[in-house]
C-alpha atoms as a PDB file:
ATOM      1  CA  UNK A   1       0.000   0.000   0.000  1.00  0.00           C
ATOM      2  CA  UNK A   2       0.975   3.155  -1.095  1.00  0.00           C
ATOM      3  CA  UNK A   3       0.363   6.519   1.037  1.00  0.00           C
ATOM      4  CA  UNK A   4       1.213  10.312  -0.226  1.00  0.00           C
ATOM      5  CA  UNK A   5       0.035  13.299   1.020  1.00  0.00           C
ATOM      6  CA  UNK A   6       1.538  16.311   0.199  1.00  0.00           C
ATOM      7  CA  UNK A   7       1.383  20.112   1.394  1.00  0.00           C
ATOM      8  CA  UNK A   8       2.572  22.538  -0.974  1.00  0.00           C
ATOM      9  CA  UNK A   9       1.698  25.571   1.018  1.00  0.00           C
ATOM     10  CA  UNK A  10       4.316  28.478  -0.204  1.00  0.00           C
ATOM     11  CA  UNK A  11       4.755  31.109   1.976  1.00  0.00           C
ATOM     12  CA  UNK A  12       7.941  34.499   1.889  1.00  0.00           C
ATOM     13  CA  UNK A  13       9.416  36.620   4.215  1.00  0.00           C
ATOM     14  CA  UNK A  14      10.974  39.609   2.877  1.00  0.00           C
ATOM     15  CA  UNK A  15      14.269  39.280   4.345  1.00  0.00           C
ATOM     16  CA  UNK A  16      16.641  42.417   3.593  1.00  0.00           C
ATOM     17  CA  UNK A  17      17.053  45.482   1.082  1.00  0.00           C
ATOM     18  CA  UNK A  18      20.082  46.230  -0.823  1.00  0.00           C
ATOM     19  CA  UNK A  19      21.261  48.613  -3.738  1.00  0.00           C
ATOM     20  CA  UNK A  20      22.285  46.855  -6.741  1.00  0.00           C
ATOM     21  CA  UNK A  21      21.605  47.581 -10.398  1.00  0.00           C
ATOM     22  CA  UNK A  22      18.313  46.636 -12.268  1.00  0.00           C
ATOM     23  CA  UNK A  23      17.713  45.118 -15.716  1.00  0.00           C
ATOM     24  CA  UNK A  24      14.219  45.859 -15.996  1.00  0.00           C
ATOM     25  CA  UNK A  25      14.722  49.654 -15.149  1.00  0.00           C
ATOM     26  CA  UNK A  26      18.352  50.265 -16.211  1.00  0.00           C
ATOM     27  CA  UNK A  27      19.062  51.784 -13.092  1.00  0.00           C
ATOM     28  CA  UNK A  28      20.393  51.492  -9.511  1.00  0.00           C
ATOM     29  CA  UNK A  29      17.743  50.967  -7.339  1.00  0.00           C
ATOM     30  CA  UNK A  30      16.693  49.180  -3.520  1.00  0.00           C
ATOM     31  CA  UNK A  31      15.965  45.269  -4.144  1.00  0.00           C
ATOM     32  CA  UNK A  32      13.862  43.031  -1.241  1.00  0.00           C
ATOM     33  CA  UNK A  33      15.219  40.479  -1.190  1.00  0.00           C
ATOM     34  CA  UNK A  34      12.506  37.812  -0.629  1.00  0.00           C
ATOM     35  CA  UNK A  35      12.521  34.472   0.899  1.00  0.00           C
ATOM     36  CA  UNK A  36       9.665  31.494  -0.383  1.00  0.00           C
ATOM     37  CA  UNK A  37       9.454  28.706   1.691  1.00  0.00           C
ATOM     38  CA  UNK A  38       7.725  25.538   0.223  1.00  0.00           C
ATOM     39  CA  UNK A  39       6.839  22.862   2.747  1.00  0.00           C
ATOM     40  CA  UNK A  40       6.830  19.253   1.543  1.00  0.00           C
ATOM     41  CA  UNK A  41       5.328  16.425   3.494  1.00  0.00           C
ATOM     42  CA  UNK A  42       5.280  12.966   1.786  1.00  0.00           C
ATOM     43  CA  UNK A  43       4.248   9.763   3.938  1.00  0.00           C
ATOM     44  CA  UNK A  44       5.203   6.216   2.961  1.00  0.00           C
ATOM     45  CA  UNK A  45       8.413   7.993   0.988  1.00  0.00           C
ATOM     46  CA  UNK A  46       8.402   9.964   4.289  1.00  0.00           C
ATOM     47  CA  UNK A  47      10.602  13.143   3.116  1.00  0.00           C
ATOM     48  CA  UNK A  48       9.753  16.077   5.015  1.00  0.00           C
ATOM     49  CA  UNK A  49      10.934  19.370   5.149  1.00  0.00           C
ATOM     50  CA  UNK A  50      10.889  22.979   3.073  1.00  0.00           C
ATOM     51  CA  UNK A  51      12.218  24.199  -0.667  1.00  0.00           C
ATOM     52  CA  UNK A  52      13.665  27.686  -0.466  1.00  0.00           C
ATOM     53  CA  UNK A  53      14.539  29.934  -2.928  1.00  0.00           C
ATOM     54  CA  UNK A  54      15.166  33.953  -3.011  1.00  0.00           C
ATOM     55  CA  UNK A  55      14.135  36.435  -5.497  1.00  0.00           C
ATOM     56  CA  UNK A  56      14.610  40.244  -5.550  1.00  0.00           C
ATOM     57  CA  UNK A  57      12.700  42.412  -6.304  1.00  0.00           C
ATOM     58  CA  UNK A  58      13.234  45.955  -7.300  1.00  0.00           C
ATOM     59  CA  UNK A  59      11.525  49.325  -5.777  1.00  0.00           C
ATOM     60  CA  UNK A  60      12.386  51.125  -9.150  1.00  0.00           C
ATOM     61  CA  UNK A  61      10.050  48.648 -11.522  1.00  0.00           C
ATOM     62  CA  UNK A  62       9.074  46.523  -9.093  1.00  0.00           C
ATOM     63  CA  UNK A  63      10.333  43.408 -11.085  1.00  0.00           C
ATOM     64  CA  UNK A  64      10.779  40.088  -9.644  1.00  0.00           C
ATOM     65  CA  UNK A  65      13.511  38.462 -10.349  1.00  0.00           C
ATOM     66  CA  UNK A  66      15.676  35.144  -9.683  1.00  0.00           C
ATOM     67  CA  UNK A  67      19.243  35.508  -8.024  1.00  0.00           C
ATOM     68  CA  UNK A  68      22.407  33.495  -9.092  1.00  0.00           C
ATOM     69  CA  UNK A  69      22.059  29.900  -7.895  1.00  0.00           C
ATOM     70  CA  UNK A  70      25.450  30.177  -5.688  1.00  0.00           C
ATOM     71  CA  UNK A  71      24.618  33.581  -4.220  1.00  0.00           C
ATOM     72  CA  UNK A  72      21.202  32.257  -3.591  1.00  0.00           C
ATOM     73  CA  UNK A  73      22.050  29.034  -1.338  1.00  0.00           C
ATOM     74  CA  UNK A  74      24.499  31.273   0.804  1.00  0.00           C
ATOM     75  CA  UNK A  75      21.472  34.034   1.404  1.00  0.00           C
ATOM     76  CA  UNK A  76      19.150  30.461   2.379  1.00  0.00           C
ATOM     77  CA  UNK A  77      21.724  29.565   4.985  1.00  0.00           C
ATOM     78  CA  UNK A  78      22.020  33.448   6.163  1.00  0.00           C
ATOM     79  CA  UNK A  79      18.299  33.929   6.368  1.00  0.00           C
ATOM     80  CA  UNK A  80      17.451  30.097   7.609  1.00  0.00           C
ATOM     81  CA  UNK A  81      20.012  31.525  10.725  1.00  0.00           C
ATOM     82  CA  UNK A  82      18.525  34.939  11.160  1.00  0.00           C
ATOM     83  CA  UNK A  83      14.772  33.180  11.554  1.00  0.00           C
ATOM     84  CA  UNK A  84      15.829  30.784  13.696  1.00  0.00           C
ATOM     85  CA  UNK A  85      17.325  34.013  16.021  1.00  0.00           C
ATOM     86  CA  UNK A  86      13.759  35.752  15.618  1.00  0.00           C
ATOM     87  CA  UNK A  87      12.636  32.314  16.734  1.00  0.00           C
ATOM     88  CA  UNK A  88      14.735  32.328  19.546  1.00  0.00           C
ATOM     89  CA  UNK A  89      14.147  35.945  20.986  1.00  0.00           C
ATOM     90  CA  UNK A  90      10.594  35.908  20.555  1.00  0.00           C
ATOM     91  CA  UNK A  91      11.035  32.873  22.991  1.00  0.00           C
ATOM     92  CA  UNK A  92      13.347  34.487  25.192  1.00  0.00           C
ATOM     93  CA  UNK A  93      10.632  37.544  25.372  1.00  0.00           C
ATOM     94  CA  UNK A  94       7.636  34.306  26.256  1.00  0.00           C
ATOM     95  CA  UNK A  95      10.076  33.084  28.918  1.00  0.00           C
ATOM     96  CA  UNK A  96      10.236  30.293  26.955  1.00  0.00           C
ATOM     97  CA  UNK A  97      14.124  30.277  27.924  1.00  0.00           C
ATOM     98  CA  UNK A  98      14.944  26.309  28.010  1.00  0.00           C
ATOM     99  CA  UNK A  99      13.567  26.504  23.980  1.00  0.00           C
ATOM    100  CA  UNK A 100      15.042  29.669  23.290  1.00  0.00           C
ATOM    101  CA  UNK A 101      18.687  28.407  24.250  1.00  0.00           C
ATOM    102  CA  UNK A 102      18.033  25.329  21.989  1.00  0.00           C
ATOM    103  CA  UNK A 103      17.093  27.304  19.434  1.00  0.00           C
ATOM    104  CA  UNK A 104      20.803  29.536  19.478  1.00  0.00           C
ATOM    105  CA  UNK A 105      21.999  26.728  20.576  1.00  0.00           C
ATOM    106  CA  UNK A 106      21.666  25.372  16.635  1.00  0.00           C
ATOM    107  CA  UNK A 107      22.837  28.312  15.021  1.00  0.00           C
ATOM    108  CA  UNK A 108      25.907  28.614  16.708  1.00  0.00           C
ATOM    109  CA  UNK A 109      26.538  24.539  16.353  1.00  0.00           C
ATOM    110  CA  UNK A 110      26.509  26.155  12.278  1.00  0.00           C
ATOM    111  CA  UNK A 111      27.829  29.078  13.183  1.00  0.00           C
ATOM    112  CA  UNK A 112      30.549  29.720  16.203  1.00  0.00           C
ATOM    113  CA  UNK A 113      30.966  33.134  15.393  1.00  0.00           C
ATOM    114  CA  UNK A 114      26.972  34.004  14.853  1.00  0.00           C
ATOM    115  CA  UNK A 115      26.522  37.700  16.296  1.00  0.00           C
ATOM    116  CA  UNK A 116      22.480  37.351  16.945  1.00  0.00           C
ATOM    117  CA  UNK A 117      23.361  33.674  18.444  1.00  0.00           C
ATOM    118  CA  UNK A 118      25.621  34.414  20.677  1.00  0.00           C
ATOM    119  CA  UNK A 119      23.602  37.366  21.893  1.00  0.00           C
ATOM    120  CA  UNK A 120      20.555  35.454  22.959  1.00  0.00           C
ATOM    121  CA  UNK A 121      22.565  31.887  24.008  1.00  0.00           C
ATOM    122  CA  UNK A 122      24.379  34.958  26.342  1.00  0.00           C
ATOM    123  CA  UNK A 123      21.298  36.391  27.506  1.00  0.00           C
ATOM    124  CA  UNK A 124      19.499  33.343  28.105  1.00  0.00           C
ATOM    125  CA  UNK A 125      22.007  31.487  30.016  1.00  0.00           C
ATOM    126  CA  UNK A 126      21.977  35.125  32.430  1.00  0.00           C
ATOM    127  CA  UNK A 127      18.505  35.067  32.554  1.00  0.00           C
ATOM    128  CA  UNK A 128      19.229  31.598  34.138  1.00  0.00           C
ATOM    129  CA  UNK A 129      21.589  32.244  36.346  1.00  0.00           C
ATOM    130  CA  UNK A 130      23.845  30.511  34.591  1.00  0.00           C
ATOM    131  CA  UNK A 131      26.697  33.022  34.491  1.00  0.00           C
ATOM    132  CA  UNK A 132      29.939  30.803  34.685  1.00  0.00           C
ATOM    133  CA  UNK A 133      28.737  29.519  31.432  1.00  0.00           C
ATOM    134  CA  UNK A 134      27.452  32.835  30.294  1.00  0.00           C
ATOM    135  CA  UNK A 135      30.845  34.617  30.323  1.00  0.00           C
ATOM    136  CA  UNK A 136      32.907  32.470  27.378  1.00  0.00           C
ATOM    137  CA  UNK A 137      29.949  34.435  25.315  1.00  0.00           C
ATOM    138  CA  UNK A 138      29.229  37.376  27.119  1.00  0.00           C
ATOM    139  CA  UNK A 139      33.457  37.877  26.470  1.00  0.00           C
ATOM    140  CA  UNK A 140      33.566  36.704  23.047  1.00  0.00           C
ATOM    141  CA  UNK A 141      30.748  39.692  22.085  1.00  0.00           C
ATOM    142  CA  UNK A 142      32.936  42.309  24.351  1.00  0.00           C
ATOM    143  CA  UNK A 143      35.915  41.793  21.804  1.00  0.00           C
ATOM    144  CA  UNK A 144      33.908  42.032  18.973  1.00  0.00           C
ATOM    145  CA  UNK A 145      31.005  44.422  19.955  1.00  0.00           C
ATOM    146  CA  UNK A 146      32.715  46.634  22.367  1.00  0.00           C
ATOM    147  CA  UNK A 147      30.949  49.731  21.403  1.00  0.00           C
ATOM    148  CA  UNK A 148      27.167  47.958  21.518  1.00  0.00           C
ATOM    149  CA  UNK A 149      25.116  48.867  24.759  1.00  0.00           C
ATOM    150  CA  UNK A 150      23.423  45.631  25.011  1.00  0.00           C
ATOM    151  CA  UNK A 151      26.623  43.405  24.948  1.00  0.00           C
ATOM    152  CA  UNK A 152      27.641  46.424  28.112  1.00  0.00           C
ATOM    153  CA  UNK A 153      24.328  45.483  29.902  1.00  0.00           C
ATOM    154  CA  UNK A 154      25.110  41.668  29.758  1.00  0.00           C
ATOM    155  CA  UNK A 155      28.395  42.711  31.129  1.00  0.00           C
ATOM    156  CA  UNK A 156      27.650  44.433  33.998  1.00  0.00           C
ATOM    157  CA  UNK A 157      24.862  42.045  34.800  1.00  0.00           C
ATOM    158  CA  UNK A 158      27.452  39.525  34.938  1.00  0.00           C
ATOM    159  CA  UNK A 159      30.520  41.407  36.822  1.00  0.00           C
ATOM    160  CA  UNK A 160      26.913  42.610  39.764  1.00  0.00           C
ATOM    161  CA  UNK A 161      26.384  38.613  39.743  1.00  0.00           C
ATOM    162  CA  UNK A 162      30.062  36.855  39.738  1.00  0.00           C
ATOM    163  CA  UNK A 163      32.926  37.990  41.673  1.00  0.00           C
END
């Protein structure tokens, strides 16, 4: 017996603008750059998951357009990161914390050196208590970030909390 079902619900997320030149207009102009996400369920072959692709579009014509095939599966993996961040810190805001460190937890097992990741692994091991473990990241975004006031917050959270 043979079962398929599949769900071929497409949904996008415009992701990020950027200046580049446009084709359809002749001109430089802003492009979205726009993220479709195709879920695919199939039972008894069981393969489940999502298709991505990108496409920008331009504010001049307002043309859609495909992206090169290389520079479009490094955007995937950018944007695939940045969601599961959102993910992450709208968890973190629900006091969801136990999901929310899983979910920066994955990015960084990707990603080390993930800004966003390390952020919110940071502030939700602080938010446990957990500052020991907190301060390899809370560190590692004071060399980089120096300047950024949230990365000073976590800081001094941690020096009022450790000695």
């Amino acid at each position: 017996m043979f079962v398929y079902w599949s769900n071929t619900e497409r949904t996008h997320r415009d992701m990020e603008q950027v200046e580049g030149f446009c084709n359809g207009c002749q001109s430089n102009q802003i492009h979205t750059f726009r993220l479709y996400e195709q879920k695919t369920k199939h039972y008894s072959v069981l393969a489940i998951g999502a298709n991505h692709t990108i496409s920008a579009i331009c504010h001049g014509c307002l043309l859609e357009s495909a992206i090169p095939k290389n520079e479009e599966k490094l955007l995937i993996r950018k944007y695939k990161k940045e969601i599961i961040c959102w993910e992450g810190f709208d968890l973190l805001q629900n006091q969801k914390i136990d999901n929310a460190t899983k979910k920066f937890r994955k990015v960084l097992k990707k990603d080390p050196d993930h800004p966003q990741a390390l952020y919110g692994l940071a502030k939700s091991l602080v938010s446990q208590g957990k500052f020991d473990e907190a301060r390899v990241y809370v560190d590692n975004l004071s060399v980089r970030f120096s300047e950024d006031d949230s990365v000073k917050e976590l800081k001094a959270i941690l020096a009022r909390n450790t000695q």
